[in-house]
N, C-alpha and C. Protein backbone atom coordinates (compact mmCIF):
# COMPACT_ATOMS: atom_id res chain seq x y z
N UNK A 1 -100.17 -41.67 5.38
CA UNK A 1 -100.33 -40.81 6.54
C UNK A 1 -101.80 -40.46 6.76
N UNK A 2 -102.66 -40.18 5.72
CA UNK A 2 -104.10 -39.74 5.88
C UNK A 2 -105.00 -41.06 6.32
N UNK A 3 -104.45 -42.47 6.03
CA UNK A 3 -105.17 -43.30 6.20
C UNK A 3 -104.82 -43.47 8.62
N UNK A 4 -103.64 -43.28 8.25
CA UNK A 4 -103.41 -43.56 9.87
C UNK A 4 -103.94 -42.47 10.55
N UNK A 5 -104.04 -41.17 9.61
CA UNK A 5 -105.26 -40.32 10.34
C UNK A 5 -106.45 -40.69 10.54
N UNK A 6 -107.08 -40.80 9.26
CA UNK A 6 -108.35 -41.48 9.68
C UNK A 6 -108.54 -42.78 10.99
N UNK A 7 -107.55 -43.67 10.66
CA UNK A 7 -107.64 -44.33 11.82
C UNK A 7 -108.19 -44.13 13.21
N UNK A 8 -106.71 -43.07 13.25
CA UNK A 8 -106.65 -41.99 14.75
C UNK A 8 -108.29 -41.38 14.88
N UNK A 9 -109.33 -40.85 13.90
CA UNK A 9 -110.12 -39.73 13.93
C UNK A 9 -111.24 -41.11 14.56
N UNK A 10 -111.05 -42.65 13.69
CA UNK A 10 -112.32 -43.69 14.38
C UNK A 10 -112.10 -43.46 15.86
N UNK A 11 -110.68 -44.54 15.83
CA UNK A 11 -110.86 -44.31 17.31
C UNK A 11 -111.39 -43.36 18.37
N UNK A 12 -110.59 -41.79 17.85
CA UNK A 12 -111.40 -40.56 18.92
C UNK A 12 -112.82 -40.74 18.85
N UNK A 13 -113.08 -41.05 18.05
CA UNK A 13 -114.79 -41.03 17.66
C UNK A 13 -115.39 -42.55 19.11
N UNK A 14 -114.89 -43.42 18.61
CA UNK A 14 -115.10 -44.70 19.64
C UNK A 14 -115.25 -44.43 20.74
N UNK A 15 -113.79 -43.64 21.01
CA UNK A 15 -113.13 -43.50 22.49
C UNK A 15 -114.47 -42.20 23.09
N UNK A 16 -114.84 -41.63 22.22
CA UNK A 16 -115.32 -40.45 22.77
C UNK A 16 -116.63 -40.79 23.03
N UNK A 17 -117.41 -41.94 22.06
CA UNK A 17 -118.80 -42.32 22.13
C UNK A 17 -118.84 -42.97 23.60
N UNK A 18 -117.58 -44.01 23.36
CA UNK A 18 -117.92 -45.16 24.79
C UNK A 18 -117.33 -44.35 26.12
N UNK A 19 -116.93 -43.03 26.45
CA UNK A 19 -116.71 -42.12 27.31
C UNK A 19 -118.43 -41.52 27.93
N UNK A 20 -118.46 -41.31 26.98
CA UNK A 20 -120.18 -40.68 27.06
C UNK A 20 -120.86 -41.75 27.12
N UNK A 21 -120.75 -42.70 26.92
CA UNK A 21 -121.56 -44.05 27.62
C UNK A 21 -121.75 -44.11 28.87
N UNK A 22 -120.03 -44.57 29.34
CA UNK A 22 -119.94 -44.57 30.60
C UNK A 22 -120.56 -43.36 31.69
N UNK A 23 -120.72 -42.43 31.30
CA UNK A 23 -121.11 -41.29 31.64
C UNK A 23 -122.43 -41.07 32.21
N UNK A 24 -123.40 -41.95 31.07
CA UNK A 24 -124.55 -42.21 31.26
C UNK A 24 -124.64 -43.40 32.06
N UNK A 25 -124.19 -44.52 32.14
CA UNK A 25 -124.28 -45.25 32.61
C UNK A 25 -124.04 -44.70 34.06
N UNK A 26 -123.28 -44.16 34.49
CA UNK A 26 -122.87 -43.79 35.88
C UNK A 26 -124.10 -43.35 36.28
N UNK A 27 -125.02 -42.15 35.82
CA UNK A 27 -126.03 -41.97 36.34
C UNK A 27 -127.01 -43.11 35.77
N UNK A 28 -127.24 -43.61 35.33
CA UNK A 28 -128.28 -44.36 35.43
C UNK A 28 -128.10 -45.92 36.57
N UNK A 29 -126.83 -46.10 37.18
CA UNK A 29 -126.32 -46.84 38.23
C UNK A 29 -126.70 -46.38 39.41
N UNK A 30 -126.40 -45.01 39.17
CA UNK A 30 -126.74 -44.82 40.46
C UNK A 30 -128.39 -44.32 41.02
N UNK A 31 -129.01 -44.03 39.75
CA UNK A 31 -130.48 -44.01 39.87
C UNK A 31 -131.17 -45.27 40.31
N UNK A 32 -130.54 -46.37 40.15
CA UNK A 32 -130.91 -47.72 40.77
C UNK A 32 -130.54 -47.95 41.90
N UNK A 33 -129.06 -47.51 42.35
CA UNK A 33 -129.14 -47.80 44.13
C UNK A 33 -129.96 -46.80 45.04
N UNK A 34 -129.95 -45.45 44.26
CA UNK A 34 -130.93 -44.51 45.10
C UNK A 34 -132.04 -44.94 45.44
N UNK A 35 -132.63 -45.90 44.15
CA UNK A 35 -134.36 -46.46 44.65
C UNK A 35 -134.27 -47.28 45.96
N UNK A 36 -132.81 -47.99 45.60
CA UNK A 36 -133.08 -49.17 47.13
C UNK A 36 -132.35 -48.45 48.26
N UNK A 37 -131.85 -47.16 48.47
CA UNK A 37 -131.59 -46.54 49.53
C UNK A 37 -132.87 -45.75 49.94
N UNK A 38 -133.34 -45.26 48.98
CA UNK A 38 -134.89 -44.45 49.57
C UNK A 38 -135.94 -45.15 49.88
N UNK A 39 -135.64 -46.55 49.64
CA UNK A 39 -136.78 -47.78 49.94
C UNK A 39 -136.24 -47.85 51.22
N UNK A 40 -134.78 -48.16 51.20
CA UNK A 40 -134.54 -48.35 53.02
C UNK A 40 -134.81 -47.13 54.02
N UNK A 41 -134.26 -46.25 53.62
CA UNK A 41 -134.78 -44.64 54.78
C UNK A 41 -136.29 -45.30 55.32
N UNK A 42 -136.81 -45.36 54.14
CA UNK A 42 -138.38 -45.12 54.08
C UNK A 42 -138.88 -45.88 55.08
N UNK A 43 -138.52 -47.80 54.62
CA UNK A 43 -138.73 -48.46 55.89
C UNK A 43 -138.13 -48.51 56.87
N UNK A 44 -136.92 -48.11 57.20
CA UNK A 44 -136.06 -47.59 58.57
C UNK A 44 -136.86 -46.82 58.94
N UNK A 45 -137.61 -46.00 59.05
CA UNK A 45 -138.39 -44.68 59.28
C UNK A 45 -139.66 -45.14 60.04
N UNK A 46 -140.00 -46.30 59.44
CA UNK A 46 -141.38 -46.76 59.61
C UNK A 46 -141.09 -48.22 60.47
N UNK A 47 -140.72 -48.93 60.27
CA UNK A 47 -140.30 -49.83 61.66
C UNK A 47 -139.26 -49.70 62.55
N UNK A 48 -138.58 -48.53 62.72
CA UNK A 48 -138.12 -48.08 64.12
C UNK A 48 -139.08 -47.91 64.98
N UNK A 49 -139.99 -47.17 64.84
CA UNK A 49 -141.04 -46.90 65.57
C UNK A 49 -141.57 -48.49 66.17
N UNK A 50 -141.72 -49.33 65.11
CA UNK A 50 -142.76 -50.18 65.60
C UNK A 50 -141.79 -50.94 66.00
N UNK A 51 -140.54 -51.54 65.73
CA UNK A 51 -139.59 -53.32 66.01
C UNK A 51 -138.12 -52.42 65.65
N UNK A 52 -137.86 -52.35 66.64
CA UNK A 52 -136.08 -51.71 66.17
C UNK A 52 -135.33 -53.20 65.76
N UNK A 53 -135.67 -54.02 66.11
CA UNK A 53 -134.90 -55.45 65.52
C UNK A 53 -134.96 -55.76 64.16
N UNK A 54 -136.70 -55.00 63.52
CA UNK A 54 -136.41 -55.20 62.25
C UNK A 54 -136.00 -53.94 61.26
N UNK A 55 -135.97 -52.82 62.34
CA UNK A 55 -134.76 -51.78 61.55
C UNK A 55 -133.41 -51.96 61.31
N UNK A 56 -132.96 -53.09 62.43
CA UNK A 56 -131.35 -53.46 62.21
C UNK A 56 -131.46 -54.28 60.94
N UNK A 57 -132.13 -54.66 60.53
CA UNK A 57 -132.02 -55.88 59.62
C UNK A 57 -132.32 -54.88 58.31
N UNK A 58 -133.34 -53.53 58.19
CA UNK A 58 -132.96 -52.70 57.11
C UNK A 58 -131.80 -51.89 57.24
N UNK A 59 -131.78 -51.49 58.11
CA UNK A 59 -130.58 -50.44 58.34
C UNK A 59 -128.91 -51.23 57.61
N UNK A 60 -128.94 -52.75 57.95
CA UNK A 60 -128.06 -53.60 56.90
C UNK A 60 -128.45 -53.81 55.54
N UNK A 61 -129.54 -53.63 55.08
CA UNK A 61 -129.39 -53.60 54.09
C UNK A 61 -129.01 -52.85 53.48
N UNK A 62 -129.77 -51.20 54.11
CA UNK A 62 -129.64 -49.95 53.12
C UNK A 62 -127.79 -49.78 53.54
N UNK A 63 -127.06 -50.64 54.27
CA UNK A 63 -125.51 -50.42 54.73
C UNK A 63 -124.86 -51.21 53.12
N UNK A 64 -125.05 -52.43 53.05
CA UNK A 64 -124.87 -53.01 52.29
C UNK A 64 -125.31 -52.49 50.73
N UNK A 65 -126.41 -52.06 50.50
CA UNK A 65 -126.51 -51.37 48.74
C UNK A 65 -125.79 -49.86 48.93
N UNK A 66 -125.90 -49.12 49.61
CA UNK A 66 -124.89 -47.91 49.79
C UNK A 66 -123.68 -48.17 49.70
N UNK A 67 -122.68 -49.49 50.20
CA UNK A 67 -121.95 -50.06 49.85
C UNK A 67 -121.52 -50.18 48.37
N UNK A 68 -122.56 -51.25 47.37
CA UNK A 68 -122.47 -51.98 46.23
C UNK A 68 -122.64 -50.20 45.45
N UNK A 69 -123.14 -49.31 45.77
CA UNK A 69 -123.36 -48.24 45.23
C UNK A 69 -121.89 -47.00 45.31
N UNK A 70 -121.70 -47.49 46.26
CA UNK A 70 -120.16 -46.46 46.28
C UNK A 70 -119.21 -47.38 45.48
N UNK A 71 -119.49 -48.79 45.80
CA UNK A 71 -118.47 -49.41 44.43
C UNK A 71 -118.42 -49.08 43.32
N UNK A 72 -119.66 -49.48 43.12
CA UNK A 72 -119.95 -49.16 41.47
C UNK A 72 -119.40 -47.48 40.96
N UNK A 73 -119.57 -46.43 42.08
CA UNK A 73 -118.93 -45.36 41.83
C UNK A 73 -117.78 -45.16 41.40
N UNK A 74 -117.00 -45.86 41.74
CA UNK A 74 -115.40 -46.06 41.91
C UNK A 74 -115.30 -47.03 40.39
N UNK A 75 -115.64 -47.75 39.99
CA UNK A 75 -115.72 -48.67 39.18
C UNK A 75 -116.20 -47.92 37.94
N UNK A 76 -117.35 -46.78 38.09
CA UNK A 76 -117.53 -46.50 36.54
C UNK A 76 -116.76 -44.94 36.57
N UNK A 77 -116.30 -44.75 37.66
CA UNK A 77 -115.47 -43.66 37.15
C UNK A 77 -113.96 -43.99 37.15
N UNK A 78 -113.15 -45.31 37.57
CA UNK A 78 -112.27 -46.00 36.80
C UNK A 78 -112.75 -46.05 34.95
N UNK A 79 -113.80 -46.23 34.33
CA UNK A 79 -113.58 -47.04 33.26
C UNK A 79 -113.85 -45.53 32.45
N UNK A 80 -114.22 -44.56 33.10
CA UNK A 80 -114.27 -43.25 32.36
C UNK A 80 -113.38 -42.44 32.42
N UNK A 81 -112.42 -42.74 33.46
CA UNK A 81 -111.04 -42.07 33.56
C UNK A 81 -110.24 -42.78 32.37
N UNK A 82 -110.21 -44.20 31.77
CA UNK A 82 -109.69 -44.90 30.96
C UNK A 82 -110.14 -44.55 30.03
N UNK A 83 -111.27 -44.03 29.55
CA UNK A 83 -112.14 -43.88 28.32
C UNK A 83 -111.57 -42.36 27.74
N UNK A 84 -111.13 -41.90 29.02
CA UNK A 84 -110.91 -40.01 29.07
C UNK A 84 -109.10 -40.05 28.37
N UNK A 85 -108.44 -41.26 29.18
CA UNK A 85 -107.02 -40.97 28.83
C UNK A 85 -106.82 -41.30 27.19
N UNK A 86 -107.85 -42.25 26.52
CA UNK A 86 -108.49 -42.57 24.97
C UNK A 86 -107.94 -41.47 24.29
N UNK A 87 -109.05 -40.83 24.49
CA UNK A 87 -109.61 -39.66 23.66
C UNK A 87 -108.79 -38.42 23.83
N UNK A 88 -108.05 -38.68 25.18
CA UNK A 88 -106.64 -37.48 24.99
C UNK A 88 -105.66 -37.96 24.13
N UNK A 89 -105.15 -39.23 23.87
CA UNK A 89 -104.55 -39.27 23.83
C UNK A 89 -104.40 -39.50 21.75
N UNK A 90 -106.03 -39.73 21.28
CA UNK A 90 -106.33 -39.82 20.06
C UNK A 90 -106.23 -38.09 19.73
N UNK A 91 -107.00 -37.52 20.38
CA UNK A 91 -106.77 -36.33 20.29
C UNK A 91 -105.43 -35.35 19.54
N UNK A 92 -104.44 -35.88 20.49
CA UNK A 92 -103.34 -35.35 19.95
C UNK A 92 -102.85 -35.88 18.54
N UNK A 93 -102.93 -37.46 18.15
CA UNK A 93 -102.78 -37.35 17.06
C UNK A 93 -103.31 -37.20 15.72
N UNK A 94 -104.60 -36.28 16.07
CA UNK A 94 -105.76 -36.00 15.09
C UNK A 94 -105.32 -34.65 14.99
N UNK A 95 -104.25 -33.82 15.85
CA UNK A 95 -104.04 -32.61 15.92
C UNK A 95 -105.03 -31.83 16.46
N UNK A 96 -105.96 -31.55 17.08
CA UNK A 96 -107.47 -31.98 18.03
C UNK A 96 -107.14 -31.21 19.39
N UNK A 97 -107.20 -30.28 19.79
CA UNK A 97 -107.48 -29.92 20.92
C UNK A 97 -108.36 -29.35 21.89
N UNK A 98 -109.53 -30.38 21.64
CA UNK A 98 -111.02 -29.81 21.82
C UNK A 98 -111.09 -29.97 23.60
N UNK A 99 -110.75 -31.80 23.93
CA UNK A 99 -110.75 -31.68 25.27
C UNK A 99 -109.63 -31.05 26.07
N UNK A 100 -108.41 -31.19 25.85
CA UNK A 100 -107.16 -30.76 26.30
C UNK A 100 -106.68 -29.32 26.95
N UNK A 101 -107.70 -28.82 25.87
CA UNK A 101 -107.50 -27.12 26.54
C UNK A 101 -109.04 -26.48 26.95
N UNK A 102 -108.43 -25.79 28.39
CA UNK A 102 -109.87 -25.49 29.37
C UNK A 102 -109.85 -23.94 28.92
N UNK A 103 -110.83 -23.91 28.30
CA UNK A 103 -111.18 -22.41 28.43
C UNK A 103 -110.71 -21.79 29.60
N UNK A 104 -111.14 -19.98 29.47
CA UNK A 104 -111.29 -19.33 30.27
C UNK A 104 -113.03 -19.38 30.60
N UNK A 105 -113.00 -19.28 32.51
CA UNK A 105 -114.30 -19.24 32.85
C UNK A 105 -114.87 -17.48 32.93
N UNK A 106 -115.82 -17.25 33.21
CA UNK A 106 -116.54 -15.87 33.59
C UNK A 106 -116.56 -15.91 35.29
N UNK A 107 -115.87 -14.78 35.31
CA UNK A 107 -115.43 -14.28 36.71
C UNK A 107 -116.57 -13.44 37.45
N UNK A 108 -116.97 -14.29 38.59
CA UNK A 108 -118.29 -13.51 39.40
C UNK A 108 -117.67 -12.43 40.45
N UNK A 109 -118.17 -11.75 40.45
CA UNK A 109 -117.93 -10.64 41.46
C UNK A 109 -118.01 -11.59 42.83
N UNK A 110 -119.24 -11.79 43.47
CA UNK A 110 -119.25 -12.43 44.08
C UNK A 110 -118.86 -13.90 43.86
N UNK A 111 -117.99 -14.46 44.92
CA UNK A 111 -117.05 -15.62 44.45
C UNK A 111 -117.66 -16.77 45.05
N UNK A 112 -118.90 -17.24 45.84
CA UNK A 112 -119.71 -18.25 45.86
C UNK A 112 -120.39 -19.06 44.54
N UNK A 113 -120.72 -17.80 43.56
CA UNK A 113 -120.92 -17.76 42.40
C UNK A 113 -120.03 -18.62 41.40
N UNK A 114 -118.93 -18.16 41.88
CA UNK A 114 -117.71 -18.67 40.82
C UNK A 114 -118.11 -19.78 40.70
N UNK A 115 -117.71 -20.56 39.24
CA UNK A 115 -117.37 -21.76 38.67
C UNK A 115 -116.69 -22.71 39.74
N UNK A 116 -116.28 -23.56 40.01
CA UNK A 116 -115.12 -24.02 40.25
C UNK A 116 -114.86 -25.66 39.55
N UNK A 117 -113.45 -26.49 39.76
CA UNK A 117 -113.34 -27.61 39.23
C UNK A 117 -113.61 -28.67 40.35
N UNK A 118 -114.46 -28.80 40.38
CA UNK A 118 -115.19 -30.00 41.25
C UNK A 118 -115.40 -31.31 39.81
N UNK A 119 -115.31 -32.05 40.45
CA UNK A 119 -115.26 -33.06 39.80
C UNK A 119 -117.16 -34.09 40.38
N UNK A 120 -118.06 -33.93 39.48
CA UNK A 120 -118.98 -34.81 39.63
C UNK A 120 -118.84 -35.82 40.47
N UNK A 121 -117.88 -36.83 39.41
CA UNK A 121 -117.85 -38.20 39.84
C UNK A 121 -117.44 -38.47 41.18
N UNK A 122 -116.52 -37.61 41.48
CA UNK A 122 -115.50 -37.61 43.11
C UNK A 122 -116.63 -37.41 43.81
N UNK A 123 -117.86 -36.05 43.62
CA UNK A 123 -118.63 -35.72 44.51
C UNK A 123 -119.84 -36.82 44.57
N UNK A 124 -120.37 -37.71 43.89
CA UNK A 124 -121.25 -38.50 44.12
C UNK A 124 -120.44 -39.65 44.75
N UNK A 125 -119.12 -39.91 44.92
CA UNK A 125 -118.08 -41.26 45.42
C UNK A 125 -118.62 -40.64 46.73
N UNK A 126 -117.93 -39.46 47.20
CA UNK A 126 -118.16 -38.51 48.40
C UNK A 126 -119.46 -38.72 48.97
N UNK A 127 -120.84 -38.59 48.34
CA UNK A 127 -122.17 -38.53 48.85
C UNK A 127 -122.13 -40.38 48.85
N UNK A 128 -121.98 -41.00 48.67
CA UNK A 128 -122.22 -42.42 48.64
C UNK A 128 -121.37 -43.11 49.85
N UNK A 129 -119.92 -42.84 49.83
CA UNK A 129 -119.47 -42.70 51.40
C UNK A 129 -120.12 -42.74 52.23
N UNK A 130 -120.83 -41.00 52.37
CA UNK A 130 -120.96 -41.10 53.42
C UNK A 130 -122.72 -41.41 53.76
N UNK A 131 -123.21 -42.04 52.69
CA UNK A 131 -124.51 -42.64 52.96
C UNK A 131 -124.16 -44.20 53.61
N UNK A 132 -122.84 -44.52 53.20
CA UNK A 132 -122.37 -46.12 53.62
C UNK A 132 -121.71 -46.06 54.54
N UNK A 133 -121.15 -44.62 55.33
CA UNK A 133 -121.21 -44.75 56.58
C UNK A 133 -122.12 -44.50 57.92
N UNK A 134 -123.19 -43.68 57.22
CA UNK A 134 -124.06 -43.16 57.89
C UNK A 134 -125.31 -44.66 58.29
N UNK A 135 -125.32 -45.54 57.35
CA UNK A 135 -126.53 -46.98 57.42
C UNK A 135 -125.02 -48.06 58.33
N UNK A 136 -123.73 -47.77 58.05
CA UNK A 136 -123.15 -48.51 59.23
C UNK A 136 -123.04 -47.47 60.64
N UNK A 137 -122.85 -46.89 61.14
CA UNK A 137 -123.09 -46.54 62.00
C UNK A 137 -124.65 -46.84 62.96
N UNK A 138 -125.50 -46.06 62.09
CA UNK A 138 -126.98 -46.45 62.36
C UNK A 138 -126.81 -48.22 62.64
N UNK A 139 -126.29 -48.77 61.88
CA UNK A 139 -127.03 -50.16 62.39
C UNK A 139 -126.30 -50.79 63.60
N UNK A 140 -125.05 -50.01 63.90
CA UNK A 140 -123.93 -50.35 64.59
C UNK A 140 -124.51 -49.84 66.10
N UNK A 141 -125.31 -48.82 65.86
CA UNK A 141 -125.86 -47.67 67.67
C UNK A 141 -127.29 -48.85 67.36
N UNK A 142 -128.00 -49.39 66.99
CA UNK A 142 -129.26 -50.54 67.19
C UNK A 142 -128.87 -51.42 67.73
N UNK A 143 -127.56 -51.84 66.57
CA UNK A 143 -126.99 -53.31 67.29
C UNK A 143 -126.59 -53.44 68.81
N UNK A 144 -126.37 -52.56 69.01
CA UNK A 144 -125.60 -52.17 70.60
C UNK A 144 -127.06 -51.98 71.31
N UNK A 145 -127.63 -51.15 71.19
CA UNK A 145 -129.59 -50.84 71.60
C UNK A 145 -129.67 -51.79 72.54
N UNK A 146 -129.37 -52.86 70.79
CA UNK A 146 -130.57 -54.74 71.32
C UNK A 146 -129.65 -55.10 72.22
N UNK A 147 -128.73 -54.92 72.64
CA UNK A 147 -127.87 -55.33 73.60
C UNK A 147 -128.30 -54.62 75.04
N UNK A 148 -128.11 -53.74 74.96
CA UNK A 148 -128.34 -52.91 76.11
C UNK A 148 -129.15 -51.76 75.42
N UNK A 149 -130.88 -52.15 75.69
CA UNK A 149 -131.61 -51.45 75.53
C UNK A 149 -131.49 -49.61 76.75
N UNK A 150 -130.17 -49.69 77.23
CA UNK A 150 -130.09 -47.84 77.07
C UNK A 150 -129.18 -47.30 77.08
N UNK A 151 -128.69 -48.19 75.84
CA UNK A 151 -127.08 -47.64 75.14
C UNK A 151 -128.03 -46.24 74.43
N UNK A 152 -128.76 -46.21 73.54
CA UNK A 152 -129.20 -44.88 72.93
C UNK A 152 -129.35 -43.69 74.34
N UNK A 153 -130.02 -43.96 75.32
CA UNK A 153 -130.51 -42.83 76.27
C UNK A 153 -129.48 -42.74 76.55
N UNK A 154 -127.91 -43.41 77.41
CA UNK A 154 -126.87 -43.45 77.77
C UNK A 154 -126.28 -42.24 76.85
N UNK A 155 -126.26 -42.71 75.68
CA UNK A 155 -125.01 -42.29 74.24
C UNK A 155 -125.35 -40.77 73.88
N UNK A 156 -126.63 -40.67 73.88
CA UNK A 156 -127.29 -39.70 72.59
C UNK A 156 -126.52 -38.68 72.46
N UNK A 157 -126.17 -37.46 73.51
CA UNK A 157 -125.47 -36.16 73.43
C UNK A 157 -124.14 -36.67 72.99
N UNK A 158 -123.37 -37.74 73.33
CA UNK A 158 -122.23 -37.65 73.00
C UNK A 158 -122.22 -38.36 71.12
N UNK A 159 -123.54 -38.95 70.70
CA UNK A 159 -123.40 -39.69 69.62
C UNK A 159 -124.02 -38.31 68.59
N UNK A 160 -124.97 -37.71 69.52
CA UNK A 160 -124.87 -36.21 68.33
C UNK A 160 -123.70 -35.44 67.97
N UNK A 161 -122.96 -35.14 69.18
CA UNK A 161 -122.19 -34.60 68.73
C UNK A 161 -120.79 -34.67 68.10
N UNK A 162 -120.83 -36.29 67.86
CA UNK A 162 -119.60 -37.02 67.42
C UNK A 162 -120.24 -36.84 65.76
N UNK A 163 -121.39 -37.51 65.75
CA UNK A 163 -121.67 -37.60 64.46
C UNK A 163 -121.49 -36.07 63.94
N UNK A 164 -122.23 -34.81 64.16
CA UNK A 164 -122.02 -33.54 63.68
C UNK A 164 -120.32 -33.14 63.55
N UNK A 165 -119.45 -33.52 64.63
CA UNK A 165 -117.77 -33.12 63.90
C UNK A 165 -117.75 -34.46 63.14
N UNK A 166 -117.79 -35.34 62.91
CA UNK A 166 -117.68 -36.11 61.29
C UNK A 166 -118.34 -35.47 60.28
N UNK A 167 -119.49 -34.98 60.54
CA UNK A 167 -119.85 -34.77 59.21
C UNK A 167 -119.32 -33.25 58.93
N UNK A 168 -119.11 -32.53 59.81
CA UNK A 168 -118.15 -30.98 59.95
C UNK A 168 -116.80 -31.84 58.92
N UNK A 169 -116.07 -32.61 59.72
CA UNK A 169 -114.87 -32.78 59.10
C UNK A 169 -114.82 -33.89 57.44
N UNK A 170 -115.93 -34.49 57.50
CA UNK A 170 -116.20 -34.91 55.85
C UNK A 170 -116.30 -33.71 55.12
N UNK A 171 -117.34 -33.10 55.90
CA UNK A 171 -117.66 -31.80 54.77
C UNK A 171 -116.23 -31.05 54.21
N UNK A 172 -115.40 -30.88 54.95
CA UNK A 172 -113.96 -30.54 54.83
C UNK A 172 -112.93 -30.98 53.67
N UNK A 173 -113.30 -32.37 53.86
CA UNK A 173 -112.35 -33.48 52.86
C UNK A 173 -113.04 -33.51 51.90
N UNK A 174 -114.47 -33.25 51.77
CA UNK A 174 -114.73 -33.32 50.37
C UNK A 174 -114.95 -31.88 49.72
N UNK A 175 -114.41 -30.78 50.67
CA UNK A 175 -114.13 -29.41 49.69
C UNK A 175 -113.13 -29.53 49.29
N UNK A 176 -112.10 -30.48 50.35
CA UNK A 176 -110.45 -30.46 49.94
C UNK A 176 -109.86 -31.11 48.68
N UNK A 177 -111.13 -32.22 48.59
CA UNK A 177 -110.35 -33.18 47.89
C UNK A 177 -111.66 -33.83 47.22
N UNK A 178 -112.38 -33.20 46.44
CA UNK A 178 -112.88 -33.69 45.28
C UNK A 178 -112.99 -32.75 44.13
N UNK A 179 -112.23 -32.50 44.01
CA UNK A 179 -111.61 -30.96 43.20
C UNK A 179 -111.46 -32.13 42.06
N UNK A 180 -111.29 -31.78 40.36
CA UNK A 180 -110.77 -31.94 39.65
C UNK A 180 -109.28 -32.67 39.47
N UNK A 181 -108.48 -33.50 39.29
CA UNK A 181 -107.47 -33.34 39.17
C UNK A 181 -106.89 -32.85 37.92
N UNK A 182 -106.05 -32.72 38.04
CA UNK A 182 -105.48 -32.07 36.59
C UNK A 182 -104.36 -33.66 36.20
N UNK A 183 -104.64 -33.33 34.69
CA UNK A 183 -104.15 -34.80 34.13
C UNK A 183 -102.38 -34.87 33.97
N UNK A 184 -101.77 -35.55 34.64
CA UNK A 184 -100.39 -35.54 34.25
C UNK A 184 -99.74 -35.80 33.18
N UNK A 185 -99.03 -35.06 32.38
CA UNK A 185 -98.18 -35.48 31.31
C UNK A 185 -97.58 -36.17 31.55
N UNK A 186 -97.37 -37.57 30.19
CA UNK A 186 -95.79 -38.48 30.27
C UNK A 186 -94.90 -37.69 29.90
């Protein structure tokens, strides 16, 4: 029995190291698409002014790595949700209830203050969204431009204020729904 403990105690140990891997890895993934999204703003910024033809052609790019960057979101917080169900599940048979049970938090008077269970990973999936919808759109109101150079003068009031209730109603879905989930028992 002590040897299949020990067993149980490697694994948590494994499960818990390569959890915290992934962890790191997530930010350090996404510190690499940020460089090539702030490279694109940067030159979107700077040849709009001069060639909007060759802003469409960044504005696809920075569409496309905002893209590969919300994947990868989804992808390393798949392999840390797997890494997480590990270490619960070693947990229990180490007798171990270090991750399993959530403290009590400290209660702010003022409740802006408060703690809450937001979940990181959901909220950077959330900010990466909507950076990969914001470089498709943008390249989508150019593309139309080069077509009819006064689709923008035509559009603008109604494309401000479409874009502001999307981002009103994102802002919404991601108070609603990047909360924590709570883990289901078998």
């Amino acid at each position: 029995m002590d040897e299949q403990k020990n067993d149980y105690e490697k694994s948590f140990n494994i499960s818990l190291e390569t959890r915290n891997f992934e962890i790191e890895l997530f930010w350090k993934r996404s510190i690499f698409f940020w460089g090539f999204i702030t490279a694109s703003f940067i030159a979107f910024a700077q040849l709009y002014k001069i060639n909007s033809g060759f802003a469409v052609i960044i504005a696809n790019f920075g569409f496309i790595c905002s893209l590969a960057w919300t994947l990868a979101n989804r992808g390393s917080k798949f392999w840390q949700e797997n890494w997480e169900q590990k270490v619960a599940e070693y947990e229990k048979n180490i007798d171990l209830d270090l991750f399993s049970r959530i403290e009590k938090i400290q209660m702010h008077k003022f409740c802006i203050l408060r703690a809450r269970k937001y979940s990181v990973g959901k909220l950077a999936i959330c900010l990466s969204d909507y950076t990969t919808i914001f470089w498709f759109l943008t390249s989508l109101v150019l593309l139309l431009n080069e077509l009819n150079p006064s689709f923008i003068q035509i559009h603008k009031v109604v494309g401000i204020i479409s874009f502001w209730v999307f981002t009103f109603i994102y802002f919404l879905y991601v108070i609603i729904f990047a909360k924590t989930t709570e883990k289901l028992d078998d």
